[in-house]
Protein backbone atom coordinates (compact mmCIF):
# COMPACT_ATOMS: atom_id res chain seq x y z
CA UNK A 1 0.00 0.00 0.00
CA UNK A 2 2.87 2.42 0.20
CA UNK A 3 3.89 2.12 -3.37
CA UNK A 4 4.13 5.55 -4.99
CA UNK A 5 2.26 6.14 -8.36
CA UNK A 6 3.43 8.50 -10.40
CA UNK A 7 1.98 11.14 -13.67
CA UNK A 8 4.60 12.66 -15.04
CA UNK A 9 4.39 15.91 -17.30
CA UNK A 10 6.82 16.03 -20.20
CA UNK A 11 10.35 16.81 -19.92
CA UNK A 12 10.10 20.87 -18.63
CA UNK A 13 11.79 22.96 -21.09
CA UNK A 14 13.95 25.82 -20.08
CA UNK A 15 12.72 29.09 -17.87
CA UNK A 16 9.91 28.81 -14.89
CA UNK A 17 7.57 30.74 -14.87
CA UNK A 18 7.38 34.53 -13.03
CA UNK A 19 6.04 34.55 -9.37
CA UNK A 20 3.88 37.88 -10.65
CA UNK A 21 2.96 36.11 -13.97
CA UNK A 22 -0.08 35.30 -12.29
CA UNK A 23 -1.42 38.74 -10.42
CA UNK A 24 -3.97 39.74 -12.57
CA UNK A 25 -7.74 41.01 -12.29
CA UNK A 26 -10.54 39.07 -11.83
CA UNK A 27 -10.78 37.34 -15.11
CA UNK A 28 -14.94 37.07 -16.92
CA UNK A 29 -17.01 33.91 -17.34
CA UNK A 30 -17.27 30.29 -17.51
CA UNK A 31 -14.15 29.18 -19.38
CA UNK A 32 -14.97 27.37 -21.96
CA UNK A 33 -12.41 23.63 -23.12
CA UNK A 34 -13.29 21.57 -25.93
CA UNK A 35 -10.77 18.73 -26.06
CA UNK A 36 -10.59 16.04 -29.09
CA UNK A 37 -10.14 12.25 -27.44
CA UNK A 38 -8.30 10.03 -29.67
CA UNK A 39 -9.08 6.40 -28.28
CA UNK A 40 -6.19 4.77 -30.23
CA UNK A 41 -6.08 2.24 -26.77
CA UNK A 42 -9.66 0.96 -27.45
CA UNK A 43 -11.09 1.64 -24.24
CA UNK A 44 -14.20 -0.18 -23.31
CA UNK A 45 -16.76 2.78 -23.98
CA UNK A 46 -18.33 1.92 -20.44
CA UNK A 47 -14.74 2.84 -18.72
CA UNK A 48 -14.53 5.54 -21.21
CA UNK A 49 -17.62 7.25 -20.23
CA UNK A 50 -17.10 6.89 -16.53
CA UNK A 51 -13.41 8.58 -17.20
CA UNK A 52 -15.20 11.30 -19.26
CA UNK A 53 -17.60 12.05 -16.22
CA UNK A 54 -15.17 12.22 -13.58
CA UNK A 55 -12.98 15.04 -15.70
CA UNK A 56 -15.91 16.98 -16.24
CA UNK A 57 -17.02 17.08 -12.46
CA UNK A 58 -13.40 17.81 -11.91
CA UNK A 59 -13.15 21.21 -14.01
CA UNK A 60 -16.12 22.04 -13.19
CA UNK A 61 -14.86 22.76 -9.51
CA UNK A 62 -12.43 24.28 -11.23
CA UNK A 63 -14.95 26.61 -12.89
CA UNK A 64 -13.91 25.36 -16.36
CA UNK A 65 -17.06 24.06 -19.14
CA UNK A 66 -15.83 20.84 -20.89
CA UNK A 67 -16.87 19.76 -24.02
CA UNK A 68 -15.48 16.37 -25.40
CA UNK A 69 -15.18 15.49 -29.23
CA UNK A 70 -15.19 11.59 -28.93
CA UNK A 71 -12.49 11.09 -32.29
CA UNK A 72 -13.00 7.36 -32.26
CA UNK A 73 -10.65 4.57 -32.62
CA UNK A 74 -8.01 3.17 -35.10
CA UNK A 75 -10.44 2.32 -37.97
CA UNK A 76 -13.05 4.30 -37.22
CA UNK A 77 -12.47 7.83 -36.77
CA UNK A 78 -15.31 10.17 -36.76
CA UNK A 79 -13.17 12.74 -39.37
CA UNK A 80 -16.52 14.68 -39.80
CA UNK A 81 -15.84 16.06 -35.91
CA UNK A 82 -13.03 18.77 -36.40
CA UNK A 83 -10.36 16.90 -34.16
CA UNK A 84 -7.69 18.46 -35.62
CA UNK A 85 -8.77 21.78 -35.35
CA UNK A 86 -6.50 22.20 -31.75
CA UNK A 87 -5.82 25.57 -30.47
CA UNK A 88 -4.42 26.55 -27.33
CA UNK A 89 -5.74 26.87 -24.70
CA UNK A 90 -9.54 26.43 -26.06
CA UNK A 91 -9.19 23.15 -27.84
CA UNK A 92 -6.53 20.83 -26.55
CA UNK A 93 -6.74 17.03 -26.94
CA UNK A 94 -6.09 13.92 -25.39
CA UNK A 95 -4.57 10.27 -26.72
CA UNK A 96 -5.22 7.05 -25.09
CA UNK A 97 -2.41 5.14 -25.58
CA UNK A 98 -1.99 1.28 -26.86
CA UNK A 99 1.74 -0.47 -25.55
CA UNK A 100 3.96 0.24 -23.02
CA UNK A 101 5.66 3.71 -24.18
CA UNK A 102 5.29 5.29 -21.31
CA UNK A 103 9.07 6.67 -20.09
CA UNK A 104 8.78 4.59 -16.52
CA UNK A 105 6.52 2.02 -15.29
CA UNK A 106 4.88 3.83 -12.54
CA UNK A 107 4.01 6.99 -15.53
CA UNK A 108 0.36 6.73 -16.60
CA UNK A 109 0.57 10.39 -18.58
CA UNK A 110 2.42 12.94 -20.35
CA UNK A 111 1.82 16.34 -21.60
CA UNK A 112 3.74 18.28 -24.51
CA UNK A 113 4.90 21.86 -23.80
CA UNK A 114 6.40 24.15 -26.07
CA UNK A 115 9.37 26.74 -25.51
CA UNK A 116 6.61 29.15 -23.85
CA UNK A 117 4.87 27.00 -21.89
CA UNK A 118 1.91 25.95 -24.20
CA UNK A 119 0.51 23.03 -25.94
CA UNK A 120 -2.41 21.03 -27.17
CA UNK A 121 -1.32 17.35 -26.63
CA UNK A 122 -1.42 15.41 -23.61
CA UNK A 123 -1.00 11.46 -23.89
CA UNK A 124 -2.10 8.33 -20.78
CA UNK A 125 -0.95 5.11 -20.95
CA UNK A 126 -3.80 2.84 -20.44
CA UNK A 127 -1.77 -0.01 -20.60
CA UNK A 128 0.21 1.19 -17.48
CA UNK A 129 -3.05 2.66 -16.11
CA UNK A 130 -5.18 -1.03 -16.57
CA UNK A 131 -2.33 -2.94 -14.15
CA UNK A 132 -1.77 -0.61 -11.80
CA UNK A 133 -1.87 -1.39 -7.85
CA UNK A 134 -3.99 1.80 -7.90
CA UNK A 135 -7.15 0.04 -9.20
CA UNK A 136 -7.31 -1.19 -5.59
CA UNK A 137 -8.56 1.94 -4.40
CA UNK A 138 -10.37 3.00 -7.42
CA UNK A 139 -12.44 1.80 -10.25
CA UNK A 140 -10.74 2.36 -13.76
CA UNK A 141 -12.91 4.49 -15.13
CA UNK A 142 -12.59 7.72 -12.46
CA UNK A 143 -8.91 6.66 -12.49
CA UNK A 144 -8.27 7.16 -16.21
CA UNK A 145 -10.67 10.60 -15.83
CA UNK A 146 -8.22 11.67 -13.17
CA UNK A 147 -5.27 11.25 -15.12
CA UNK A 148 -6.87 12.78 -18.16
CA UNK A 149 -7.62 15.99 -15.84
CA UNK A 150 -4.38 15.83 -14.18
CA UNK A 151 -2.47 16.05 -18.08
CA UNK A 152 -4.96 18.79 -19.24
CA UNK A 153 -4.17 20.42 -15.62
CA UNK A 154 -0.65 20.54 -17.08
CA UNK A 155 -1.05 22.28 -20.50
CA UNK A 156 -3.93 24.43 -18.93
CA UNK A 157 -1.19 25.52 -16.08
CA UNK A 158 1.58 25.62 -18.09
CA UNK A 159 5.17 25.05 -17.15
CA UNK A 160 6.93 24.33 -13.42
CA UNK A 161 2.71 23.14 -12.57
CA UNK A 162 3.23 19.82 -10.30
CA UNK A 163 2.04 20.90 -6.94
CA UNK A 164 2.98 19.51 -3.39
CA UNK A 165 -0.46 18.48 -2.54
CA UNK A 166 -3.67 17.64 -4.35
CA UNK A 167 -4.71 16.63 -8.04
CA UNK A 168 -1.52 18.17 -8.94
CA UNK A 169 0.67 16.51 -7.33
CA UNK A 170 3.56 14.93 -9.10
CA UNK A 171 3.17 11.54 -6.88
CA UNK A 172 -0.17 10.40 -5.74
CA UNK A 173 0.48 8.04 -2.80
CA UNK A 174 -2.18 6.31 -0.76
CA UNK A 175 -3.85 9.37 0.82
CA UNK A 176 -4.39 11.03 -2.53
CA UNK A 177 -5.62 7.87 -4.11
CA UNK A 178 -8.56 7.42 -1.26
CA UNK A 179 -9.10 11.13 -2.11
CA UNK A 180 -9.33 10.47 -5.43
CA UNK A 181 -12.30 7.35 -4.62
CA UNK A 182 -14.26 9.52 -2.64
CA UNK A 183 -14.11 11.87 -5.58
CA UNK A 184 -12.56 14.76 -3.80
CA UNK A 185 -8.99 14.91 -5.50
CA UNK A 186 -9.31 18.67 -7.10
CA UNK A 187 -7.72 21.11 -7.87
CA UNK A 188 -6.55 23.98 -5.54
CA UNK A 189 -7.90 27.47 -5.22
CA UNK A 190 -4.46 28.93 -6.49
CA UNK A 191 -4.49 26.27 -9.83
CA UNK A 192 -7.89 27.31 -10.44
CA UNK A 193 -7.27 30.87 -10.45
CA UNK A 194 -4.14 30.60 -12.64
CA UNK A 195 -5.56 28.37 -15.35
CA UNK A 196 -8.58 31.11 -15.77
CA UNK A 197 -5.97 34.17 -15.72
CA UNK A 198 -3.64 32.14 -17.99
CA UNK A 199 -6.84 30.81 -20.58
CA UNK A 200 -8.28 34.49 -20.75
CA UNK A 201 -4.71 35.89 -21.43
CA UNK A 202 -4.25 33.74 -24.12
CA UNK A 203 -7.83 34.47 -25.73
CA UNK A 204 -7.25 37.78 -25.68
CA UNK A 205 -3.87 37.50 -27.20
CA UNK A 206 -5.14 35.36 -30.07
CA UNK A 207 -8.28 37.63 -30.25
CA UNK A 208 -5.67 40.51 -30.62
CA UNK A 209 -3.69 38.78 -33.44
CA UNK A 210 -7.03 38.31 -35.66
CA UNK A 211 -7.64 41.91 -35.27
CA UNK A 212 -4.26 42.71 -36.05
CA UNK A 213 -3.99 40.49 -39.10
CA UNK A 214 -7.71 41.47 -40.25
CA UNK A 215 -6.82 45.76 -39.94
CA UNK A 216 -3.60 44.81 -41.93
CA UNK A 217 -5.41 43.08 -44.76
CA UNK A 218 -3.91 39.56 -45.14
């Protein structure tokens, strides 16, 4: 029971992020996610589901809306849905992984960062995920939606975002894990203030660059 289990973000690039990078105003509204699930693992839709749920309840502590695109699976994707179409931070996706790629066995997800801290990928390892000692404490399903949350926690927070305590946490141990069964493993009041500041500032940087681009004619 003391085994550690461990999600891993990506390899950080260079630079952490400012200590003031986050003192902003009170940011407006219900943020809004799409994210694109690419089910290349063939999960049972049952488990699937059940994963799906427990994200959504998750963000929606958070204060975050979440609307999935279900992409299918190898040899049937739904191409007619606009998976592609990623584009931080409003549509991000996630891959269910097939095989044992993950970079250690204990890692059940990753999430891809570029030089500035963003990015629309974040990959779990369902293979990793499906054996783990964890599934003693919790059913599959709510453990797969917590590791989905926790990588989409990572490219909504950005860079330097494992935390020493909660959903965030780079190694969830027993406590965590009961947490996480009673369906209380969140977010904290600091992640969920820096993800809005850090969507809105994006959105209004990319609403920015339209304007700029549509004023300048091209």
């Amino acid at each position: 029971m003391g085994r550690k289990f461990w999600i891993a973000v990506a390899a950080v690039l260079s630079g952490l992020v400012a200590h003031g990078a986050f003192a902003a105003p009170h940011t407006p509204g219900m943020v809004q996610l799409k994210v694109s699930v690419f089910n290349d693992a063939s999960v049972a839709q049952p488990v699937l589901q059940a994963a799906k749920a427990r994200a959504e309840a998750v963000l929606a502590e958070a204060g975050i809306s979440l609307t999935w695109l279900d992409c299918g699976a190898p040899g049937r994707w739904h191409t007619e849905l606009a998976c592609q179409d990623l584009a931080f931070p409003t549509h991000l996706s996630v891959r269910l992984l097939a095989g044992k790629k993950a970079v250690s066995p204990d890692t059940f997800g990753q999430s891809f960062l570029n030089e500035r801290g963003e990015g629309n990928y974040a990959s779990v390892y369902v293979e990793r995920l499906s054996s783990s000692k964890a599934l003693d404490l919790l059913n599959e399903g709510d453990l797969l939606g917590y590791v989905m949350v926790h990588e989409l926690g990572h490219l909504l927070l950005g860079k330097d975002s494992h935390s020493t305590d909660g959903l965030m946490r780079a190694k969830w141990e027993v406590a965590e894990l009961r947490e996480a069964a009673k369906g209380k493993l969140l977010f904290t009041r600091n992640e969920t203030e820096r993800m809005r500041v850090r969507y809105w500032s994006a959105v209004a940087r990319a609403e920015a660059a339209t304007t700029k681009q549509a004023a300048s004619g091209k």
